[in-house]
C-alpha atoms as a PDB file:
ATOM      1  CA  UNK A   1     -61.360 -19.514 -16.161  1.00  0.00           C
ATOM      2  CA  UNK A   2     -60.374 -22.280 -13.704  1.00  0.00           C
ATOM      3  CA  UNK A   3     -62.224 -22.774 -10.875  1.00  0.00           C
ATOM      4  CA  UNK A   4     -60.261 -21.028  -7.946  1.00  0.00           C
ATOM      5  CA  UNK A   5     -57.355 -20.542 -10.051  1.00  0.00           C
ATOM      6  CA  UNK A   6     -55.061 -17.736  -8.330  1.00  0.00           C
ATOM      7  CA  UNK A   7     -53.117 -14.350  -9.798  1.00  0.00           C
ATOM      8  CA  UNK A   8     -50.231 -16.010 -10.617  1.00  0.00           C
ATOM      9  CA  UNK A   9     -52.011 -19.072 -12.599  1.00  0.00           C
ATOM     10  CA  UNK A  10     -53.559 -15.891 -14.737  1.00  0.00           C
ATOM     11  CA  UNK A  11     -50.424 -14.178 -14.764  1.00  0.00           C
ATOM     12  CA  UNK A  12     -48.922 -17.696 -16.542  1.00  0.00           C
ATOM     13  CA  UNK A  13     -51.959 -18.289 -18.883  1.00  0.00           C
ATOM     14  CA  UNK A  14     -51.534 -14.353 -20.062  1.00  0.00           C
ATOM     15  CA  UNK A  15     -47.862 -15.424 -20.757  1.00  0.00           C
ATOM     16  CA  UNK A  16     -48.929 -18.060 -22.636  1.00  0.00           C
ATOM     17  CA  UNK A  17     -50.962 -16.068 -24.745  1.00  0.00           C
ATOM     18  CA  UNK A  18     -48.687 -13.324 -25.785  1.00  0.00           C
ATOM     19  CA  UNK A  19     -45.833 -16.163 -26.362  1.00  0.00           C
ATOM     20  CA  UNK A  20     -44.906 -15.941 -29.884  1.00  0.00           C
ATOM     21  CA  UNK A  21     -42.625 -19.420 -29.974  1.00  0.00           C
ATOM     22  CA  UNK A  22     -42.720 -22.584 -29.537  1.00  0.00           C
ATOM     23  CA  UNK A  23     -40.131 -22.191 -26.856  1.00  0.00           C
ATOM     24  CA  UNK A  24     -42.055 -19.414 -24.772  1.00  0.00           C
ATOM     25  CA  UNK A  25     -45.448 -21.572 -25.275  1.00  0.00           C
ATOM     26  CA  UNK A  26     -43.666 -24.668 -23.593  1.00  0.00           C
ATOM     27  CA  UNK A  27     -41.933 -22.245 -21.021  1.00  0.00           C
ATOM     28  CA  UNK A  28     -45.233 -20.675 -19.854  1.00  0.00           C
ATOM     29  CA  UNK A  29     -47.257 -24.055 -20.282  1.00  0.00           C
ATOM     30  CA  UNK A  30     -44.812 -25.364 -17.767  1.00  0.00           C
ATOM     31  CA  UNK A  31     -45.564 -22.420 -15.546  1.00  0.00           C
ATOM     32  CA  UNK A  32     -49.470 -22.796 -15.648  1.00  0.00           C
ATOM     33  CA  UNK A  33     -49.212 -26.435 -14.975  1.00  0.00           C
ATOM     34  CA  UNK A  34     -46.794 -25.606 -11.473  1.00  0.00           C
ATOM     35  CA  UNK A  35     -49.439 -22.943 -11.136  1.00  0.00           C
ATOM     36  CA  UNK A  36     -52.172 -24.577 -11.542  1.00  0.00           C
ATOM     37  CA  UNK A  37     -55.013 -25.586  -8.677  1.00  0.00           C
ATOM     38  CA  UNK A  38     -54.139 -28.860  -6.999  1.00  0.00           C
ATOM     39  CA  UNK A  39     -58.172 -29.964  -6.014  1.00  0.00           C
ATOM     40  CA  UNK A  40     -59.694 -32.712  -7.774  1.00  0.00           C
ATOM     41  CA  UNK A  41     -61.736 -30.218  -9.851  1.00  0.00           C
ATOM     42  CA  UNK A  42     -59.184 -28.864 -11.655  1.00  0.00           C
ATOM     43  CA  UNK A  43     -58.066 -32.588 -12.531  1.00  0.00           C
ATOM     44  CA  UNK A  44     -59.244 -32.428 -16.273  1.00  0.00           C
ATOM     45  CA  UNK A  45     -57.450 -28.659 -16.374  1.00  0.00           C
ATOM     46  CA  UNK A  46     -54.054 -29.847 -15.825  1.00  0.00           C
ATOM     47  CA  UNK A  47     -54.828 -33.430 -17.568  1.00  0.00           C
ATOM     48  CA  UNK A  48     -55.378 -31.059 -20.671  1.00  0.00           C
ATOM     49  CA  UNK A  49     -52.165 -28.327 -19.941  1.00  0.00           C
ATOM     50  CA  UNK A  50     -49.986 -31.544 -19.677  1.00  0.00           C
ATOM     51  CA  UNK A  51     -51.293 -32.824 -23.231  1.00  0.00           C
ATOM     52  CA  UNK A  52     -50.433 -29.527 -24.859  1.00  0.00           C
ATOM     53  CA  UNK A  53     -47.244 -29.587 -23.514  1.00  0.00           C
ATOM     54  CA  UNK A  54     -46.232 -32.800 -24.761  1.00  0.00           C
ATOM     55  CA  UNK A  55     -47.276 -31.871 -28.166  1.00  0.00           C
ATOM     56  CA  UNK A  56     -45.625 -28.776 -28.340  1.00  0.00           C
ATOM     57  CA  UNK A  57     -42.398 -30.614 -27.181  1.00  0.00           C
ATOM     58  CA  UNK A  58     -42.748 -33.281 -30.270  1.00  0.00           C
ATOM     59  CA  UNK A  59     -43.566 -30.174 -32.601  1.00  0.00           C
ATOM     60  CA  UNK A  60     -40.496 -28.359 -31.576  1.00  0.00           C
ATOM     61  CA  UNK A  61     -38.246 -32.120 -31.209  1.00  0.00           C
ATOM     62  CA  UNK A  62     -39.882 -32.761 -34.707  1.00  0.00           C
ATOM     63  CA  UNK A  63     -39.078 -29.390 -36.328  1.00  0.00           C
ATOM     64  CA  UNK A  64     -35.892 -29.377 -34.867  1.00  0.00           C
ATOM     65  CA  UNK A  65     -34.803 -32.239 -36.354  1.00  0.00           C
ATOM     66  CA  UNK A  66     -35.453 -31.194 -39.796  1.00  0.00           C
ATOM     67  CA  UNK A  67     -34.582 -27.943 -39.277  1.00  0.00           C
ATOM     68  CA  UNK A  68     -30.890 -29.650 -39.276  1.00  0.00           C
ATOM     69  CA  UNK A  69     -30.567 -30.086 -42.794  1.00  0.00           C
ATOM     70  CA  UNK A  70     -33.138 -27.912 -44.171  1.00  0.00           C
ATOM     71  CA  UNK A  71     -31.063 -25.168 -45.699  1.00  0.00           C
ATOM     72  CA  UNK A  72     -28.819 -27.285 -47.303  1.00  0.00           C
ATOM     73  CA  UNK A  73     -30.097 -30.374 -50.209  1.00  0.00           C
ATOM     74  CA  UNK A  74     -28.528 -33.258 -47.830  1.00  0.00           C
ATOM     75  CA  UNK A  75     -30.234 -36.972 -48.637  1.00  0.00           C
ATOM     76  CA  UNK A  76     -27.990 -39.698 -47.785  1.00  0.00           C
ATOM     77  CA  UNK A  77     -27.253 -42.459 -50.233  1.00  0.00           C
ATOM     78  CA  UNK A  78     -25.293 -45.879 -50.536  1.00  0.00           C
ATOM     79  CA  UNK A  79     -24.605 -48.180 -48.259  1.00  0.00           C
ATOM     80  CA  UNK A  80     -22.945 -45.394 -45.674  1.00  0.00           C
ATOM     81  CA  UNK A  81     -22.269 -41.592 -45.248  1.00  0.00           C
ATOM     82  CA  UNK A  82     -19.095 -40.604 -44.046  1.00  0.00           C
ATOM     83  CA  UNK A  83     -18.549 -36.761 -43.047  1.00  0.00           C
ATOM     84  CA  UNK A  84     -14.914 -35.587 -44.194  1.00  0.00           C
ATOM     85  CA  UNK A  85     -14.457 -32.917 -41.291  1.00  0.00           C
ATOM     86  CA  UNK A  86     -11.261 -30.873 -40.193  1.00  0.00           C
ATOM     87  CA  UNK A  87     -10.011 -27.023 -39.465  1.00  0.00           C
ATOM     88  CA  UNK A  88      -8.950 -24.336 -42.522  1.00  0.00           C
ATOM     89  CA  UNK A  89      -6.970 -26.100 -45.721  1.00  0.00           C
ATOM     90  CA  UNK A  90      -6.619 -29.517 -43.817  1.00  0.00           C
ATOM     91  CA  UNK A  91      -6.959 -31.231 -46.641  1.00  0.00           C
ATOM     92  CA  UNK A  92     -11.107 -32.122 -46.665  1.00  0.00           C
ATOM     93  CA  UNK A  93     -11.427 -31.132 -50.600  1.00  0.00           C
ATOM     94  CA  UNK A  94      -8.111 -32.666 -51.982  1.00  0.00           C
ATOM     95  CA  UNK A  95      -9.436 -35.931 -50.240  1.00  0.00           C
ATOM     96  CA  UNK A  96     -12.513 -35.647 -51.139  1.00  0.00           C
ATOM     97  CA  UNK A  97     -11.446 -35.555 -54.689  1.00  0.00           C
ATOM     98  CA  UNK A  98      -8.844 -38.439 -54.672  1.00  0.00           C
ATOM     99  CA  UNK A  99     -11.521 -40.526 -53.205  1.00  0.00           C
ATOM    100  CA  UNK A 100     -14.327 -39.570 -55.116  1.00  0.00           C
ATOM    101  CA  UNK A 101     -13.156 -37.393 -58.451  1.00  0.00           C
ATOM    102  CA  UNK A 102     -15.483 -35.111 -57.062  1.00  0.00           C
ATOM    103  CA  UNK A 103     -15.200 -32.022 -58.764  1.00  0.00           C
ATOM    104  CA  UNK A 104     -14.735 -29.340 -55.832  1.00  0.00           C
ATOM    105  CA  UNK A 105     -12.642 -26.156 -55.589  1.00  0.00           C
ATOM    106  CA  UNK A 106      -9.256 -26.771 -54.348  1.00  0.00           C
ATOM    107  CA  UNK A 107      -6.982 -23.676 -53.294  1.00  0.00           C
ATOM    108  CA  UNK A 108      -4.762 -22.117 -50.982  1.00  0.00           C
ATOM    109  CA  UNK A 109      -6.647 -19.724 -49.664  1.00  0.00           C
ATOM    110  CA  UNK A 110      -8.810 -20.881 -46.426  1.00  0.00           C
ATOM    111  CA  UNK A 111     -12.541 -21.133 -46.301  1.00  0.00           C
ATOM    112  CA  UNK A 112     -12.416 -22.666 -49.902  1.00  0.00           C
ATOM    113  CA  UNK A 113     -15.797 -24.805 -49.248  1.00  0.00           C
ATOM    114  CA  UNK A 114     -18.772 -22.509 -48.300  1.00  0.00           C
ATOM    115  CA  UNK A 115     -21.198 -25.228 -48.132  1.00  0.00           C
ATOM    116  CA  UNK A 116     -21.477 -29.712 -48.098  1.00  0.00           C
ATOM    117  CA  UNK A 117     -19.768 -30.877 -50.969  1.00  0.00           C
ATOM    118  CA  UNK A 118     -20.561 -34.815 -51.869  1.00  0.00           C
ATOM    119  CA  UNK A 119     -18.682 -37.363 -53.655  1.00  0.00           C
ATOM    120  CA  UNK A 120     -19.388 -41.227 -53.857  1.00  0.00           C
ATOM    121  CA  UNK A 121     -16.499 -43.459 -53.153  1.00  0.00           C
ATOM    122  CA  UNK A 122     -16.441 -46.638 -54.760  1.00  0.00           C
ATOM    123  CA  UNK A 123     -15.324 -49.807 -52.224  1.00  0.00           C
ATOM    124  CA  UNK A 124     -14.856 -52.798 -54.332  1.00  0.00           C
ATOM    125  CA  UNK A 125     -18.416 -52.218 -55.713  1.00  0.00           C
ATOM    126  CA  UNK A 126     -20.266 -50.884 -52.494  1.00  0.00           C
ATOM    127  CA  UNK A 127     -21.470 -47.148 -52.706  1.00  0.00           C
ATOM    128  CA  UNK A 128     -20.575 -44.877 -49.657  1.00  0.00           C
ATOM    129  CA  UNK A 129     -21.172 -41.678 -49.716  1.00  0.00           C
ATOM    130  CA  UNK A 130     -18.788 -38.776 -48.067  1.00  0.00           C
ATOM    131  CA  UNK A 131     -19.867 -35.037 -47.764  1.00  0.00           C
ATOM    132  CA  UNK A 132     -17.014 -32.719 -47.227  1.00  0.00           C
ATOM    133  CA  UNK A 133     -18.000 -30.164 -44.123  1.00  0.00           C
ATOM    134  CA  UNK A 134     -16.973 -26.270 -44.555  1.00  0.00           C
ATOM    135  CA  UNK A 135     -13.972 -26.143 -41.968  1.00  0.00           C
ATOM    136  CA  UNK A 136     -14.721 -26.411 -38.224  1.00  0.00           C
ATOM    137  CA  UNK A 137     -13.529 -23.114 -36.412  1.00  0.00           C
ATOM    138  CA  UNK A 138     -13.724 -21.717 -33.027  1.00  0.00           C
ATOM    139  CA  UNK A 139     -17.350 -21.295 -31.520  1.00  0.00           C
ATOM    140  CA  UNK A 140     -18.702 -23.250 -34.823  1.00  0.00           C
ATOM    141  CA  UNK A 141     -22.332 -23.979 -33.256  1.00  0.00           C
ATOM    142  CA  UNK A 142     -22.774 -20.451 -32.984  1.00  0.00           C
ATOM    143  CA  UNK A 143     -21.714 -19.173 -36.953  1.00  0.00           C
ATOM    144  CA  UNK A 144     -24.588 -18.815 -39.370  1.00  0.00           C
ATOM    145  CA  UNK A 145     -24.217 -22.636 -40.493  1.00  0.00           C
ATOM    146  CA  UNK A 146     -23.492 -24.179 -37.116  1.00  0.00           C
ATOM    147  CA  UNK A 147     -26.264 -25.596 -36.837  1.00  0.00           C
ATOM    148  CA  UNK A 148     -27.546 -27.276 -39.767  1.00  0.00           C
ATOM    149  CA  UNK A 149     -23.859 -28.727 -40.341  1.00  0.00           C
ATOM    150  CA  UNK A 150     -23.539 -30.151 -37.078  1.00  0.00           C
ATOM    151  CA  UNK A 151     -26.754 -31.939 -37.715  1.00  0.00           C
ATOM    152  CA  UNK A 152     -25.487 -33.252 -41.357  1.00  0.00           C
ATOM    153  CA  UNK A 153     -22.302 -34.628 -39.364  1.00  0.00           C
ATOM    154  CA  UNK A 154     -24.617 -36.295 -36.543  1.00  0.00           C
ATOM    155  CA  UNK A 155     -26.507 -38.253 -39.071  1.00  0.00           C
ATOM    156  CA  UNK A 156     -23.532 -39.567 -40.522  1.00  0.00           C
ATOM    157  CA  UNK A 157     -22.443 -43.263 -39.869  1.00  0.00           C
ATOM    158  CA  UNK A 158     -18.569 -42.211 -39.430  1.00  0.00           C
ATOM    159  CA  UNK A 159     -16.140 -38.495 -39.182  1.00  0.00           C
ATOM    160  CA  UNK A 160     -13.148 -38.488 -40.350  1.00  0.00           C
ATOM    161  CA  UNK A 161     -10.995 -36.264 -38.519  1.00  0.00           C
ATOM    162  CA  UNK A 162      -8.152 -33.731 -40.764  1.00  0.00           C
ATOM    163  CA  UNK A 163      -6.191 -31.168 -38.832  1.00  0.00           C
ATOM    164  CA  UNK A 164      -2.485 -29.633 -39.432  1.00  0.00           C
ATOM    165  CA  UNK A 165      -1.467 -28.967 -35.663  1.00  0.00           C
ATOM    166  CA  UNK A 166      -2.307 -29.688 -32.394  1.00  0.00           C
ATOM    167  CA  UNK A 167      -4.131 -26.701 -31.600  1.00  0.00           C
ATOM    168  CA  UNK A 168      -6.411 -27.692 -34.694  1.00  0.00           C
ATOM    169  CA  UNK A 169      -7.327 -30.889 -33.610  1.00  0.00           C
ATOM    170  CA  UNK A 170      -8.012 -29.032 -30.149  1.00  0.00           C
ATOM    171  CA  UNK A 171     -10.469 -27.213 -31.800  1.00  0.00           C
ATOM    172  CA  UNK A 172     -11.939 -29.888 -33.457  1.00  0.00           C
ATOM    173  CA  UNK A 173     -11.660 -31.893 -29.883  1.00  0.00           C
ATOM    174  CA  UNK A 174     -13.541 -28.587 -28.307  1.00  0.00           C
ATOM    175  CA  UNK A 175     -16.186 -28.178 -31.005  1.00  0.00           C
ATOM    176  CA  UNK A 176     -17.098 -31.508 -31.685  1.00  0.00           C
ATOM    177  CA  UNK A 177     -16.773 -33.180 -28.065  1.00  0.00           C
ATOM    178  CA  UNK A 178     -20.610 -33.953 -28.348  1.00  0.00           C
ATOM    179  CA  UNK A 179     -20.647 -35.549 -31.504  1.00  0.00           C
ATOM    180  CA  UNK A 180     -22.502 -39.526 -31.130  1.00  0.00           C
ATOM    181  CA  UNK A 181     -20.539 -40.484 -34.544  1.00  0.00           C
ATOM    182  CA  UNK A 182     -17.967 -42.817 -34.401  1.00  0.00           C
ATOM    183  CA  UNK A 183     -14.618 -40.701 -35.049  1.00  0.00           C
ATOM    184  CA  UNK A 184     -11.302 -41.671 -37.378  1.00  0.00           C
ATOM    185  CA  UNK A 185      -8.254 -39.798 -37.481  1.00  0.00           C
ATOM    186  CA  UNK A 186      -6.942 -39.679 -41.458  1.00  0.00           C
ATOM    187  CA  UNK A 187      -3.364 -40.097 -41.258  1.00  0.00           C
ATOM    188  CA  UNK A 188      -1.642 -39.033 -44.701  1.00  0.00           C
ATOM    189  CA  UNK A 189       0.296 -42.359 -45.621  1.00  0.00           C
ATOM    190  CA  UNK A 190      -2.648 -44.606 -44.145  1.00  0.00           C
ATOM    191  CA  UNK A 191      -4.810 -46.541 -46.735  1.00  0.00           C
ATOM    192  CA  UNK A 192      -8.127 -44.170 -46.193  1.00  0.00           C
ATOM    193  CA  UNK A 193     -10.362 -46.193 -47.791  1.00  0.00           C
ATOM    194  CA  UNK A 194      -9.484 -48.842 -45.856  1.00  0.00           C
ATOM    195  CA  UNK A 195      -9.771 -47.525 -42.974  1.00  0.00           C
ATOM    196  CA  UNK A 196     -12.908 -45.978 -43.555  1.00  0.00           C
ATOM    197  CA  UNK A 197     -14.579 -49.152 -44.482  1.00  0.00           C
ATOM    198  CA  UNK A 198     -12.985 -51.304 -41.066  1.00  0.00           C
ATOM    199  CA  UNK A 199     -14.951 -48.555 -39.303  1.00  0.00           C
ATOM    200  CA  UNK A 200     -18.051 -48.496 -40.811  1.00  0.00           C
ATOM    201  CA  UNK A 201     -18.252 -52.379 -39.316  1.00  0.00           C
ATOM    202  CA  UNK A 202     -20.145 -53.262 -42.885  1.00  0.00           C
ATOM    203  CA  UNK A 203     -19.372 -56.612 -44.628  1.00  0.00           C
ATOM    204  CA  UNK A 204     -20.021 -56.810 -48.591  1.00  0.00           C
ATOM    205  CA  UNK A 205     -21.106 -59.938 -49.555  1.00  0.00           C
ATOM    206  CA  UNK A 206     -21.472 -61.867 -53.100  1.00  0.00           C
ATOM    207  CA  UNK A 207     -24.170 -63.483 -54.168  1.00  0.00           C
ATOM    208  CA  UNK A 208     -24.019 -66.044 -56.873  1.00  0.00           C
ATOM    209  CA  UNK A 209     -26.556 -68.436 -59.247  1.00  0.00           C
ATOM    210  CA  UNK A 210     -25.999 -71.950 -59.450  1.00  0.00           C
ATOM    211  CA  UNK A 211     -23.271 -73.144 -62.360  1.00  0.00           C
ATOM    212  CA  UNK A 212     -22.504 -69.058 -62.751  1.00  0.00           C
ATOM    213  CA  UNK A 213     -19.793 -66.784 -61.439  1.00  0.00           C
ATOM    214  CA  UNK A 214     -20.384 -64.546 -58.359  1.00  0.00           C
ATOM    215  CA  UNK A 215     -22.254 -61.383 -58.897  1.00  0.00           C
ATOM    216  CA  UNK A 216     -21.057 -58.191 -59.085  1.00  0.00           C
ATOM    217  CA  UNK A 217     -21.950 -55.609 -57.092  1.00  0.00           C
ATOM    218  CA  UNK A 218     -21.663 -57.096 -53.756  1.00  0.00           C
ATOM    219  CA  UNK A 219     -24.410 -56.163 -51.491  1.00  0.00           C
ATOM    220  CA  UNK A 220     -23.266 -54.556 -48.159  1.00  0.00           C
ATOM    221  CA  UNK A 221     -24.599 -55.906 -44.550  1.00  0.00           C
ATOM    222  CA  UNK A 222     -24.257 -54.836 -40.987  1.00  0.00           C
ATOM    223  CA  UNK A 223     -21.300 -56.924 -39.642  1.00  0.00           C
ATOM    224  CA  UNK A 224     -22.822 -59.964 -37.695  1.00  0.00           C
ATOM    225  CA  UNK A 225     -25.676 -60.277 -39.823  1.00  0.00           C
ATOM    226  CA  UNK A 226     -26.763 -63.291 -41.309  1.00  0.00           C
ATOM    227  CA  UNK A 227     -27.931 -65.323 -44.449  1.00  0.00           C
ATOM    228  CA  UNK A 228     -31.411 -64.418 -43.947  1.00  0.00           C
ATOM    229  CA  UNK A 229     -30.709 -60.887 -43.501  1.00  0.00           C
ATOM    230  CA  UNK A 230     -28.916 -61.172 -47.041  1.00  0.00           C
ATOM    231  CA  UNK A 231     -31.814 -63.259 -48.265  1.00  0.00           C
ATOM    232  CA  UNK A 232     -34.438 -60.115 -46.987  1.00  0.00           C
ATOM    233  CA  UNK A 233     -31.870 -57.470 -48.984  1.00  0.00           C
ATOM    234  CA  UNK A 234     -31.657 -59.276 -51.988  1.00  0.00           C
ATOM    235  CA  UNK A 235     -35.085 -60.875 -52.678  1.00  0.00           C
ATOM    236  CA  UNK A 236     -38.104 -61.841 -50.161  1.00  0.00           C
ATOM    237  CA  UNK A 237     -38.705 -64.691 -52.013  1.00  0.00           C
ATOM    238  CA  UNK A 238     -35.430 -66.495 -51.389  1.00  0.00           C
ATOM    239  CA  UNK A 239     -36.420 -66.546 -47.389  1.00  0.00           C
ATOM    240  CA  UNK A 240     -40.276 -67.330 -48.759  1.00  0.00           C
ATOM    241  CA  UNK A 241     -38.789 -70.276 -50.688  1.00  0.00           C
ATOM    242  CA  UNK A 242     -35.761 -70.935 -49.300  1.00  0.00           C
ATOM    243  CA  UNK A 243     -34.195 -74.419 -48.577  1.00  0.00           C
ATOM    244  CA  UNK A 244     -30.542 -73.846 -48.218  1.00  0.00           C
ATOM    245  CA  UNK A 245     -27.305 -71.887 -49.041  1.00  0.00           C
ATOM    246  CA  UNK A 246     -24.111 -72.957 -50.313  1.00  0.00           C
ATOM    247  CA  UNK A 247     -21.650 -70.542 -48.713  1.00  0.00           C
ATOM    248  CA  UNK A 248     -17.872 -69.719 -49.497  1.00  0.00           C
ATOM    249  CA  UNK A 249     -15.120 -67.626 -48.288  1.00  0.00           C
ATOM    250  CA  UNK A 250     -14.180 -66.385 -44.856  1.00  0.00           C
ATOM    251  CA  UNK A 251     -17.128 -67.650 -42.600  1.00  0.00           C
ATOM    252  CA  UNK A 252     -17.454 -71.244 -44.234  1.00  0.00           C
ATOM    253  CA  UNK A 253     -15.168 -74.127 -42.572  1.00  0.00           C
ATOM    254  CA  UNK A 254     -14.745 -75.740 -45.445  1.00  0.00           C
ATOM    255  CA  UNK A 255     -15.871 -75.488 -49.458  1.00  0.00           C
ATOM    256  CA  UNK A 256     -19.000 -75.470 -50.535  1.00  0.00           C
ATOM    257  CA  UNK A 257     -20.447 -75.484 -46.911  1.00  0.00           C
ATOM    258  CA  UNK A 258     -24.147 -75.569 -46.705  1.00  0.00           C
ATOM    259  CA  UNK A 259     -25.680 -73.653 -44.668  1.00  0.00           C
ATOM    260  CA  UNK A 260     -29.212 -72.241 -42.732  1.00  0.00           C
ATOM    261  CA  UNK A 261     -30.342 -68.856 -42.322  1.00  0.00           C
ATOM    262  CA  UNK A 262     -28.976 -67.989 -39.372  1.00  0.00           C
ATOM    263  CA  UNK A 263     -25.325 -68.585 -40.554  1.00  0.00           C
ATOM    264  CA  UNK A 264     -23.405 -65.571 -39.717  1.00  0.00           C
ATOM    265  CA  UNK A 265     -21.592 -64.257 -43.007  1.00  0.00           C
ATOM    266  CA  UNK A 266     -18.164 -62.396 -42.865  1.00  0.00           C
ATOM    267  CA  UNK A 267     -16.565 -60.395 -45.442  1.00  0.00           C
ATOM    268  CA  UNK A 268     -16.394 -61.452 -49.161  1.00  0.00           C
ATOM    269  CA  UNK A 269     -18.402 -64.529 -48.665  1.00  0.00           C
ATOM    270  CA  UNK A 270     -20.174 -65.681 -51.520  1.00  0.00           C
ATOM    271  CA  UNK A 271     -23.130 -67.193 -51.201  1.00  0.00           C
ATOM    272  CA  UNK A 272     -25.444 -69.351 -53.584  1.00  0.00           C
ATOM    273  CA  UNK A 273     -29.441 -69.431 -52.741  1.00  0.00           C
ATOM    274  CA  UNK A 274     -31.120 -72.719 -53.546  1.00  0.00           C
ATOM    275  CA  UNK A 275     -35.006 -72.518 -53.298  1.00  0.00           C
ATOM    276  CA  UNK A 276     -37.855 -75.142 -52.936  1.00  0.00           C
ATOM    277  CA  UNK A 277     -39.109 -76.483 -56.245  1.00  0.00           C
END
């Protein structure tokens, strides 16, 4: 018992001790501590109450994080993850498929997808990853799988938006208005992949051995990113080693340009690593 501690400090620390959550520990922690005697004895009392509370804060941050994904298998893969998300029969599977040849139910009838369904679209040789999103309806943070799907679409890099009217792209407006991703709209005769991959801001770049052709896959970088960074993707020991690059394509001014690391690379360069012998 704290020296001169009051009723209402043990009235806290009795709350504390009958909470059953994380949430009512943190609640009634934060109570003791406003409760708590203010003399320089008690200095080491609320030095320790303030401790607890921070870890219980990362515990519950920490749980709730995974907690996000945990009741559905969700790892992303490839260069990108892009969340297909829209309201009842928008579309989300038949695109899926056509992008992918994921093999996912496609009907009529609404609420076809019950759960994420993945596919892997193929961009000129770079992997990115889509996961279809059971349709977004009214109140959606608050159905059984609000949650956890909401936290699949926030780790995404990009949503792409698929509605029928305007009152279904209010509700995806309405439900999703504190989303971080970046948002697309798909508009049926647009070029999708396309489109996806302008907003991903991703370059692909080839790399290529001396006297041979370019190499296929490409390798996919963050726009702005350099030959260094391409040199740390591909193999350390190119930046270890390295002397210069021979670059082509849309960032070189002319043929056969040799450059330094910190040349800034644009899309479909190709570029040739020469070491130090």
């Amino acid at each position: 018992m704290p020296i001169n501690a009051d009723i209402h400090y043990q009235k806290a620390e009795d709350e504390y001790n009958d909470a059953s959550t994380t949430e009512e520990k943190i609640k009634a922690l934060q109570n003791m501590i406003s409760k708590a005697p203010s003399h320089k004895g008690a200095e080491m009392l609320r030095k320790n109450l303030k401790t607890r509370l921070a870890k219980l804060k990362s515990s519950l941050e920490k749980s709730s994080r995974k907690g996000s994904f945990q009741k559905f298998n969700f790892k992303k893969e490839g260069a990108a993850t892009v969340a297909l998300v829209g309201t009842v029969n928008s579309g989300k599977s038949t695109l899926l498929k056509g992008l992918t040849n994921a093999n996912v139910l496609i009907a009529s009838y609404p609420f076809t997808t019950k759960k994420p369904e993945f596919g892997v679209l193929d961009y000129y040789g770079v992997k990115i990853q889509l996961v279809e999103i059971p349709a977004i309806v009214n109140n959606f943070l608050n159905t059984n799988d609000g949650k956890s799907l909401l936290g699949i679409i926030n780790s995404c890099d990009l949503v792409v938006l698929l509605f029928n009217t305007p009152s279904d792209k209010k509700i995806l407006d309405v439900e999703l208005f504190d989303i971080k991703v970046k948002k697309i709209i798909y508009i049926e005769h647009e070029n999708i992949k396309d489109k996806i991959w302008k907003n991903l801001d991703l370059i692909k770049i080839y790399t290529k051995e001396p006297g041979k052709p370019k190499a296929y896959p490409p390798v996919a970088l963050d726009k702005g990113n350099t030959v260094r960074d391409l040199g740390l993707k591909v193999h350390k020991d190119f930046i270890k080693n390295f002397d210069y690059s021979i670059v082509n394509g849309n960032s070189a001014k002319f043929k056969n340009m040799r450059c330094g690391l910190k040349h800034v690379l644009k899309d479909d360069d190709i570029v040739e690593f020469h070491i130090k012998k």
